[in-house]
Protein backbone atom coordinates (compact mmCIF):
# COMPACT_ATOMS: atom_id res chain seq x y z
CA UNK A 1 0.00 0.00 0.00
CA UNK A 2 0.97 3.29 -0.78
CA UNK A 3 1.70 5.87 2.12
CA UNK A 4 -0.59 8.54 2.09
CA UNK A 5 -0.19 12.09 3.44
CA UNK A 6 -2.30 14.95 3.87
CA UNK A 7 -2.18 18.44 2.70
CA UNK A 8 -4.05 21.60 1.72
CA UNK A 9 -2.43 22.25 -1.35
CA UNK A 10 -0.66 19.34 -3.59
CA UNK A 11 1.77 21.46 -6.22
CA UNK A 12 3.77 19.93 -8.75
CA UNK A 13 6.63 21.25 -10.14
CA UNK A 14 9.48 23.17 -8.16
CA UNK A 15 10.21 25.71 -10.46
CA UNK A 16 9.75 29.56 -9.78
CA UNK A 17 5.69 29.33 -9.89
CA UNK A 18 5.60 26.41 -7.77
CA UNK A 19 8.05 27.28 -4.91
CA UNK A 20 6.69 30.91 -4.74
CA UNK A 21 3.16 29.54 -4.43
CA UNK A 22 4.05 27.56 -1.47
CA UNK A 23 5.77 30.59 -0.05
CA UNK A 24 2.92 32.76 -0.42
CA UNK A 25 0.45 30.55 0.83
CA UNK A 26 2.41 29.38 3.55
CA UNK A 27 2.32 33.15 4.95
CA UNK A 28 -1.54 32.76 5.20
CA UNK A 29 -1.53 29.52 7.11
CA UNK A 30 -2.01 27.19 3.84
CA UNK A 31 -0.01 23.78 3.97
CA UNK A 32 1.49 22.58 0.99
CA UNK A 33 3.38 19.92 -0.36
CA UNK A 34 5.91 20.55 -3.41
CA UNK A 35 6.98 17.67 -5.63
CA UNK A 36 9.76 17.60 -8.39
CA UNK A 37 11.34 14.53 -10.30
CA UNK A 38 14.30 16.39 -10.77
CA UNK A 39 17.15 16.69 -7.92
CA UNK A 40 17.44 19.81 -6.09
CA UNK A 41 21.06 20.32 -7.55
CA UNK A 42 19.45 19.86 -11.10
CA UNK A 43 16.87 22.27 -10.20
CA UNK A 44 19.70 24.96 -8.75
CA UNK A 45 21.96 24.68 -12.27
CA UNK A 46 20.02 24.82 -15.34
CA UNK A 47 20.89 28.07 -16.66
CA UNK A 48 17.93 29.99 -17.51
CA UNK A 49 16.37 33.51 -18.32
CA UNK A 50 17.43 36.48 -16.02
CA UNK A 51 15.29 39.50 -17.09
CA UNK A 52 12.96 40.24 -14.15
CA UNK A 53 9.91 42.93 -14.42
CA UNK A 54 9.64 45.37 -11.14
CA UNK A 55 6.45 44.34 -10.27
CA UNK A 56 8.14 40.83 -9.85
CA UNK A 57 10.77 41.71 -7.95
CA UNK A 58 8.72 43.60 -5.27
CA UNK A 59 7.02 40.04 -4.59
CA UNK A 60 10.15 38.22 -4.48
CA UNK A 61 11.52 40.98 -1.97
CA UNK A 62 8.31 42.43 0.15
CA UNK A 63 7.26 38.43 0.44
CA UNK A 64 10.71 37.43 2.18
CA UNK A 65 11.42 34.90 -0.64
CA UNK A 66 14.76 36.93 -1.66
CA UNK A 67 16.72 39.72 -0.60
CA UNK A 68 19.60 38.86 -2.91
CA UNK A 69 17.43 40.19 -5.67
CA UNK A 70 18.27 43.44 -4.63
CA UNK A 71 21.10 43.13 -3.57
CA UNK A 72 22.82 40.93 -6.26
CA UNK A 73 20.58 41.43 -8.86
CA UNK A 74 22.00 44.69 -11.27
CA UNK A 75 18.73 47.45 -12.48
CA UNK A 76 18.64 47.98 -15.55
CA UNK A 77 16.81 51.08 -16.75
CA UNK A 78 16.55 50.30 -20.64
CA UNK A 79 17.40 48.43 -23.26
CA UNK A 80 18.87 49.03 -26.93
CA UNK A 81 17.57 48.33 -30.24
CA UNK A 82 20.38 48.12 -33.25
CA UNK A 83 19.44 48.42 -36.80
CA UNK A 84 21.30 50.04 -39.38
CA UNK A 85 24.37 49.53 -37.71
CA UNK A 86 22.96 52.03 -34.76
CA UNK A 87 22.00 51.68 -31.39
CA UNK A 88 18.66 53.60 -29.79
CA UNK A 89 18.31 52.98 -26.71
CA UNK A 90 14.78 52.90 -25.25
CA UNK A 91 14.60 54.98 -21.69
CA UNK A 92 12.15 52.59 -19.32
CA UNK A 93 12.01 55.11 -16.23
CA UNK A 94 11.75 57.90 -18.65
CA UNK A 95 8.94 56.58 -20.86
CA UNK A 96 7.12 54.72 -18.04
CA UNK A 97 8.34 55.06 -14.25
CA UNK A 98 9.63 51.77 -14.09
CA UNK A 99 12.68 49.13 -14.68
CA UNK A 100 13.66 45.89 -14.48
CA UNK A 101 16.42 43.81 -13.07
CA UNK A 102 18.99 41.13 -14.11
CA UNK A 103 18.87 38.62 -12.22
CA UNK A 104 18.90 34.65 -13.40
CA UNK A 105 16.47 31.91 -12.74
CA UNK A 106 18.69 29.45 -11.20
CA UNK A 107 19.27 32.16 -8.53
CA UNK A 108 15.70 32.53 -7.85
CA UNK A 109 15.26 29.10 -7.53
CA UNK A 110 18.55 29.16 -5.23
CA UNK A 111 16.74 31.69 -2.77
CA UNK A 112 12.98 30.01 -3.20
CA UNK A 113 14.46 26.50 -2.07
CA UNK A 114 16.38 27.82 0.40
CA UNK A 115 13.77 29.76 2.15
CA UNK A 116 11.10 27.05 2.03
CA UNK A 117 13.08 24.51 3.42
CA UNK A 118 14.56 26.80 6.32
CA UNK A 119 10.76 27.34 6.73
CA UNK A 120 10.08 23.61 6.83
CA UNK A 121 8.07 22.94 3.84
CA UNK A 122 7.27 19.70 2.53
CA UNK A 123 9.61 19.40 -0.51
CA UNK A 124 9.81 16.50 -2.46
CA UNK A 125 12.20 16.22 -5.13
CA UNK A 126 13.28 13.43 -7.57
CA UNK A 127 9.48 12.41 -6.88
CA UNK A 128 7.77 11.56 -10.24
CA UNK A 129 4.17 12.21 -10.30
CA UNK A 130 2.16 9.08 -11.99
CA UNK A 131 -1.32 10.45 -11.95
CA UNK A 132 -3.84 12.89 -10.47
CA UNK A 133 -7.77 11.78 -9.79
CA UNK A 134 -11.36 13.20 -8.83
CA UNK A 135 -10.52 16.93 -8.88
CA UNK A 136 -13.79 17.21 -9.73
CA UNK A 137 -14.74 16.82 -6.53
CA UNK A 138 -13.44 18.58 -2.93
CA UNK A 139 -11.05 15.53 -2.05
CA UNK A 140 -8.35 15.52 -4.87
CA UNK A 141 -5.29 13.49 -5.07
CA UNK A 142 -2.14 12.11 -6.90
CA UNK A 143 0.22 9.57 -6.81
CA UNK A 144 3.62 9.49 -7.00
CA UNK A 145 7.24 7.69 -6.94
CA UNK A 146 9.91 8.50 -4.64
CA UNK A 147 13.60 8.24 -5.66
CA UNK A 148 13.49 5.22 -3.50
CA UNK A 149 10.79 3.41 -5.54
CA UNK A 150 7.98 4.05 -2.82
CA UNK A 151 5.04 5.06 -3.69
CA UNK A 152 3.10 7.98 -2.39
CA UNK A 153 -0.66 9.50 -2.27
CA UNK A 154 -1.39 12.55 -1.55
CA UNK A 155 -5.02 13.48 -0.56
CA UNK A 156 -5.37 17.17 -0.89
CA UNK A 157 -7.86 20.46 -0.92
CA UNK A 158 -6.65 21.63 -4.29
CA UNK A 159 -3.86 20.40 -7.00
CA UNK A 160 -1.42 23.09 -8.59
CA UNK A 161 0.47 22.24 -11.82
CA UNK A 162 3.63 24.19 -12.00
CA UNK A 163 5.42 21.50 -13.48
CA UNK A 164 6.27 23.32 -17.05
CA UNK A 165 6.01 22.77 -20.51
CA UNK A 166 5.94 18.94 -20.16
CA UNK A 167 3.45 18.78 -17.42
CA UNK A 168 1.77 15.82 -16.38
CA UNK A 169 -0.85 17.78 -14.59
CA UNK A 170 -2.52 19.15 -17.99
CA UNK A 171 -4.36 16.70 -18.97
CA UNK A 172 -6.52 16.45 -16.10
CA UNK A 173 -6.85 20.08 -16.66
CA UNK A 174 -7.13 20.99 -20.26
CA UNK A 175 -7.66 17.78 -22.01
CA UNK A 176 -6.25 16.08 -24.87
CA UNK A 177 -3.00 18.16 -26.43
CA UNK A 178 -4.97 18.45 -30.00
CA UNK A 179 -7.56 21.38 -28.55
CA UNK A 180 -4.48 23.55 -26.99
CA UNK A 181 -3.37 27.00 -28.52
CA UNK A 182 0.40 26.31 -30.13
CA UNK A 183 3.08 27.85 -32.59
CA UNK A 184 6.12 27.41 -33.91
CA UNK A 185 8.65 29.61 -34.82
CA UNK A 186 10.97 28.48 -37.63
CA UNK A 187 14.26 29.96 -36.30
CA UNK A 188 15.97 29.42 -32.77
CA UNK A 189 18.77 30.86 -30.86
CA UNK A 190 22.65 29.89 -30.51
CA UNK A 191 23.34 30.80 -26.96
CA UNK A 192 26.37 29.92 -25.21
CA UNK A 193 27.86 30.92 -21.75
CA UNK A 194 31.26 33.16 -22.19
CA UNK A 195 34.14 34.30 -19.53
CA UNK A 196 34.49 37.62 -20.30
CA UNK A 197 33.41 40.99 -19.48
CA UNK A 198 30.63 43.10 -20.39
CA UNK A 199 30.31 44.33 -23.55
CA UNK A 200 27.49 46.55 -22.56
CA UNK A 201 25.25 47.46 -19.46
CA UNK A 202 22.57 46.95 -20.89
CA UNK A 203 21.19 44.08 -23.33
CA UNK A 204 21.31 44.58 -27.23
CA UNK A 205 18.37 43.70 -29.56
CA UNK A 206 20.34 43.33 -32.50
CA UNK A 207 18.47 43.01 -35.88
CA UNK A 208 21.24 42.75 -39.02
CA UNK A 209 20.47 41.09 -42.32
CA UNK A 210 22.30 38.48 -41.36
CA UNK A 211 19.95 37.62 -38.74
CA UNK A 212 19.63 38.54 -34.81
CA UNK A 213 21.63 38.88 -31.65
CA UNK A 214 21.05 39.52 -28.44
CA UNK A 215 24.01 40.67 -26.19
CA UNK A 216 23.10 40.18 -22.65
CA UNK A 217 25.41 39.78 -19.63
CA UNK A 218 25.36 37.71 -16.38
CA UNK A 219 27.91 38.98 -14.28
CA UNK A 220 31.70 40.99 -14.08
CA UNK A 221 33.16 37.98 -15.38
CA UNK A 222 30.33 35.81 -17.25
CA UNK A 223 28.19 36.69 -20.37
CA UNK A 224 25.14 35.13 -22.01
CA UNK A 225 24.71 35.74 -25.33
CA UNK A 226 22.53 34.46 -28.31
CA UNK A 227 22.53 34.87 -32.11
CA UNK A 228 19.41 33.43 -34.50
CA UNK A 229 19.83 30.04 -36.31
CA UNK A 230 18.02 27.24 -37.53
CA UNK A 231 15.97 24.76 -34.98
CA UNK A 232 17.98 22.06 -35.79
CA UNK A 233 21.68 23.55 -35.84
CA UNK A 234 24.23 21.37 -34.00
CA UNK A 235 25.72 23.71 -30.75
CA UNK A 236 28.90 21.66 -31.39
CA UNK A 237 29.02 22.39 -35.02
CA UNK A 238 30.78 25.84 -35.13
CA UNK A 239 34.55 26.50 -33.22
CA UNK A 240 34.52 29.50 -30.68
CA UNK A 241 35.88 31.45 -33.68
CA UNK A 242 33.54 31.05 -35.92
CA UNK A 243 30.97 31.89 -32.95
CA UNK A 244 32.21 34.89 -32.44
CA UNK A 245 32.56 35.91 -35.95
CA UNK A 246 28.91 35.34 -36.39
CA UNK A 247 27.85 37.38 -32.93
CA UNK A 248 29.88 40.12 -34.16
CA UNK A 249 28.56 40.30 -37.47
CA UNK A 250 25.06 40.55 -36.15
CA UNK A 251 25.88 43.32 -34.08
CA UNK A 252 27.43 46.11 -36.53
CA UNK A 253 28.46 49.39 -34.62
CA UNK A 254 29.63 47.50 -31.26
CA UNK A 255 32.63 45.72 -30.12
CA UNK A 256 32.37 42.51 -28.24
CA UNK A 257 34.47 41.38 -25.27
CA UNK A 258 35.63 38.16 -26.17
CA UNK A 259 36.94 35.26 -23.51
CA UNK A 260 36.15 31.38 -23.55
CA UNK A 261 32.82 29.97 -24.18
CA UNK A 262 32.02 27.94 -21.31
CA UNK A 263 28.53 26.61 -22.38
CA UNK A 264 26.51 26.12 -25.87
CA UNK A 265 22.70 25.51 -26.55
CA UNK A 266 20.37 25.53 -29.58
CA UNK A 267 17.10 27.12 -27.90
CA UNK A 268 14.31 26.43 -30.02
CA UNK A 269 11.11 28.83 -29.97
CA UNK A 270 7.79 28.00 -29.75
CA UNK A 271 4.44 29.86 -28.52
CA UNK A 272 1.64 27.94 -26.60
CA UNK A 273 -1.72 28.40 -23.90
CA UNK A 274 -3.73 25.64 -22.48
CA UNK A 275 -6.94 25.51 -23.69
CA UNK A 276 -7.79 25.06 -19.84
CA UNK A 277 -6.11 26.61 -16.76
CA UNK A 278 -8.58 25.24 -14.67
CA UNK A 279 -10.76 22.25 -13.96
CA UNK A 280 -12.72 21.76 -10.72
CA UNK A 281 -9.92 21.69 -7.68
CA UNK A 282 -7.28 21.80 -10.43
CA UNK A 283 -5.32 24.77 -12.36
CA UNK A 284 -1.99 25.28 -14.08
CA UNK A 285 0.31 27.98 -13.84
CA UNK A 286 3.61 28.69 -15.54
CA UNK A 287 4.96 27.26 -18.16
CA UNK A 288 2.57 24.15 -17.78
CA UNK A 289 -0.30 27.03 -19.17
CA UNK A 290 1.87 28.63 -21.29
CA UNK A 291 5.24 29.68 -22.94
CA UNK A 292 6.43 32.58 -24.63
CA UNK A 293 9.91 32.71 -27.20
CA UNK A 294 12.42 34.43 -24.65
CA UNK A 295 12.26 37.77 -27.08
CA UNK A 296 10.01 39.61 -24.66
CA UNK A 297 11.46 38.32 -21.66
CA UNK A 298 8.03 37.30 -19.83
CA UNK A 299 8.67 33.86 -19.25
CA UNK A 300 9.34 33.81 -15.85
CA UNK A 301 7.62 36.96 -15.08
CA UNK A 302 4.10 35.85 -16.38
CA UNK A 303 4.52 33.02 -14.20
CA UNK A 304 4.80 34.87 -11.09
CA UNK A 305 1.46 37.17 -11.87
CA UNK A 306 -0.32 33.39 -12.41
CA UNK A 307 0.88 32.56 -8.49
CA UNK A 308 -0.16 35.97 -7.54
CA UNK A 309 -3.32 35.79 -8.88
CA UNK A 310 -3.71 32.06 -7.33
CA UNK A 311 -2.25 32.73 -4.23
CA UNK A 312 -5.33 35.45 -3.52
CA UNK A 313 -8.08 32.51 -5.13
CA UNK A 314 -7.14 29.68 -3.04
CA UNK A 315 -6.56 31.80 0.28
CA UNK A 316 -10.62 33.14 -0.28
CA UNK A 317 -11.85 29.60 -1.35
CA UNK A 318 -9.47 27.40 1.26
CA UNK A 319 -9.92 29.88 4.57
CA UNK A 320 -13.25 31.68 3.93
CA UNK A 321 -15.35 28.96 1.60
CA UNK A 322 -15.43 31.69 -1.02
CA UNK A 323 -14.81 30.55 -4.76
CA UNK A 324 -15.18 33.23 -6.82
CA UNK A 325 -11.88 34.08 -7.29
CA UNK A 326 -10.93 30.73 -8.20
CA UNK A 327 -14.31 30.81 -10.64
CA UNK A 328 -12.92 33.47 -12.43
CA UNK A 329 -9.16 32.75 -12.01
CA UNK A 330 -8.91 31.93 -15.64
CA UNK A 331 -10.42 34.45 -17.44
CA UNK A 332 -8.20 36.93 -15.46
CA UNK A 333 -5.14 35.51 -15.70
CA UNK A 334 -5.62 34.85 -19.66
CA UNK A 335 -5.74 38.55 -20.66
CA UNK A 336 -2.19 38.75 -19.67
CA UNK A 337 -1.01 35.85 -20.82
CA UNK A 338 -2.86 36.92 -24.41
CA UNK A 339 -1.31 40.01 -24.21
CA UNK A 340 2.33 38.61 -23.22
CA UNK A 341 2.22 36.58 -25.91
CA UNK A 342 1.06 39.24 -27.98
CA UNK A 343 4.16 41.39 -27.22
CA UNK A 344 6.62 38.14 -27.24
CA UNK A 345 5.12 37.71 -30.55
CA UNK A 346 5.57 41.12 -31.95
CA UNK A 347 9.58 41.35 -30.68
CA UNK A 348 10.30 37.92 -32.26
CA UNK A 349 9.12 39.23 -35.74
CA UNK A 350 10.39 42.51 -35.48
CA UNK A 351 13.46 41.78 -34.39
CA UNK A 352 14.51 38.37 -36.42
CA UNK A 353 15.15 37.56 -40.09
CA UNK A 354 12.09 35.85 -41.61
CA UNK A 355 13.45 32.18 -43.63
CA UNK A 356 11.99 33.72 -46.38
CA UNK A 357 12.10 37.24 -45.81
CA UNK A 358 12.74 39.17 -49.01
CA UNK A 359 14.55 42.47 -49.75
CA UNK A 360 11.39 44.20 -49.53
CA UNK A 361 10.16 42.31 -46.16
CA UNK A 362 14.03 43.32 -44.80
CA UNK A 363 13.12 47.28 -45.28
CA UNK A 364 9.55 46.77 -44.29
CA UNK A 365 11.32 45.80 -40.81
CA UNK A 366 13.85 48.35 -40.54
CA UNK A 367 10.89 50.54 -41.09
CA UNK A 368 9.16 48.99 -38.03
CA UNK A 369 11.50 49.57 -35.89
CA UNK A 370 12.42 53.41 -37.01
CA UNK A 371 8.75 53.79 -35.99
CA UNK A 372 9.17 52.42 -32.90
CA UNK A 373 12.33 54.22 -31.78
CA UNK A 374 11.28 57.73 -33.48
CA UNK A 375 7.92 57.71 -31.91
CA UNK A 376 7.16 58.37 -27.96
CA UNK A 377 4.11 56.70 -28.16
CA UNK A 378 6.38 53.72 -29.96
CA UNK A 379 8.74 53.40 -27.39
CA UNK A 380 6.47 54.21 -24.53
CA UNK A 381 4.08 50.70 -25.62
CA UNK A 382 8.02 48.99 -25.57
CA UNK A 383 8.66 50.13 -22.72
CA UNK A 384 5.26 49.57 -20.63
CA UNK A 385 5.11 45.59 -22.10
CA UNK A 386 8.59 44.95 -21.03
CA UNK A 387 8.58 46.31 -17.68
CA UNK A 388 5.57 44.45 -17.08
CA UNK A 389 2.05 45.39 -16.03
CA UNK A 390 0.42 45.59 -12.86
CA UNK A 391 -0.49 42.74 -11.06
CA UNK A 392 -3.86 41.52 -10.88
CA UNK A 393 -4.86 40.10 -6.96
């Protein structure tokens, strides 16, 4: 027989959406168990996205999750766009009041585990999740596998998938795969991991008929950088030289700090939305309901307004009976996640070089973004979508 515990809350997936709901919740009394199937040291290294909106670092810091996101993190009050071999740099606090801050994933996720386990939250990892049953009712559960080969029930209030893009929580909640929203972009992005220093303090969109570029940075001593290519390049197909031959091409006008390329990935880009968040005592948050191409930098960030939203809908329906928050939590949280991938969207084409693009589509985009860097109104819709909007809850 299985051993069976107990909670309020069952989430699955420790990633940013599902550690952060556990914090939050915890704060109002709710218990909650977190399960993973990867290791915690797993969880702690994948390098990931490190462009954080304000709004989500005022959570992370006023909630006690991290303090390191101030204080290691780096504000950055822009960004520039490069075209035409120029760079026009687009002024967030200027424009809109508001910035955003570098600081990676795998650091979040350093702080989140940190603080819930010092705070002695259930956290399970390298536990696979094998199924999830009668969340149509007030007595959900799942079952899963330990590391150990044990396997474990949990009987719960309500069941949270956080467990990204491969999550074995949808299902339940949105069906069969066929009815989902998805694209597919046909282009993807080099990245690698470098040893050198910055070669700017703040990222570069680069667009170049070549293709594009994005020069971003990590630390004093360690850059992340990416250049367009096709979704099924080989990372181990091109020597550091001819890597940075190709970033430097794409980025006309600027000089990049070289040093040894520690790290290589082919990122490929897609766009997708459940066609369900929620389904009786069930909902999905994160990348589980939704990815974005990394263009806009919302990945993360959209996940955190999901938790925030669900953090206020199961504290009404699990402490005070009332479910209309969780009634409407999908509608809400989908006009965000509409208009995030509207703006992903829009940066991806603007910024990269169609397969098929032709001399005229080339202009037509260089026209684009002159009207986006020559107008106030242009950069002041940049600037608002990539600093984030408020938070809803």
């Amino acid at each position: 027989m299985p051993r069976t515990v107990r909670t309020r809350v069952a989430i699955v997936g420790a990633g940013p959406a599902g550690l952060l709901l556990s914090h939050l919740l915890a704060d109002a009394g709710v218990e909650s168990v977190v399960l993973d199937r990867r290791s915690r040291s797993d969880i702690e290294s994948t390098i990931r996205a490190g462009i954080l909106e304000q709004e989500t670092v005022r959570v992370l810091h006023e909630s006690g999750a991290s303090e390191r996101v101030l204080t290691t993190g780096n504000r950055h009050d822009g960004i520039e766009l490069r075209f035409d071999g120029e760079g026009h740099r687009i002024d967030f606090p200027s424009l809109v009041g508001r910035s955003v801050w570098l600081y990676p994933q795998h650091e979040v996720l350093k702080d989140l585990i940190a603080a819930r386990l010092a705070a002695g939250q259930d956290l399970r990892f390298e536990t696979e999740v094998n199924s999830v049953g009668d969340v149509e009712t007030e007595h959900p559960w799942l079952t899963a596998t330990t590391a150990d080969g044990d396997e474990l029930r949990i009987d719960a209030d309500f069941v949270v998938g956080a467990d990204g893009s491969r999550s074995v929580v949808r299902p339940t909640v949105a069906g069969p795969s066929t009815g989902n929203y998805f694209r597919e972009y046909p282009f993807a992005w080099f990245g690698i991991l470098c040893e050198a220093p910055p070669s700017s303090e703040e990222l570069i969109y680069s667009n170049s008929p070549d293709g594009f570029a994005l020069i971003s940075q990590r630390s004093a001593t360690v850059q992340r950088m990416y250049f367009q290519c096709d979704p099924a390049a080989n990372p181990d197909a091109l020597s550091e030289a001819e890597i940075w031959d190709t970033l430097q091409a794409r980025v006309p006008g600027t000089s990049l700090a070289t040093g040894q390329i520690v790290q290589r990935d082919v990122l490929r880009f897609r766009s997708f939305v459940a066609r369900e968040l929620r389904h009786g005592r069930s909902v999905l948050v994160g990348d589980a309901a939704h990815t974005v191409p990394p263009t806009g930098a919302k990945g993360m960030n959209l996940a955190v307004a999901d938790v925030v939203l669900l953090d206020c809908a199961l504290r009404a329906l699990l402490l005070e009976n009332d479910a209309r928050l969780i009634d409407t939590f999908a509608e809400t949280a989908l006009k965000r996640i509409w208009k995030a991938q509207h703006f992903s969207w829009w940066m991806t084409s603007m910024l990269h070089t169609a397969v098929d693009a032709s001399p005229f589509d080339q202009r037509r985009q260089v026209g684009e973004l002159r009207s986006v860097v020559e107008s106030e109104a242009g950069r002041t819709f940049l600037a608002e979508a990539y600093t984030g909007w408020p938070h809803e809850g």
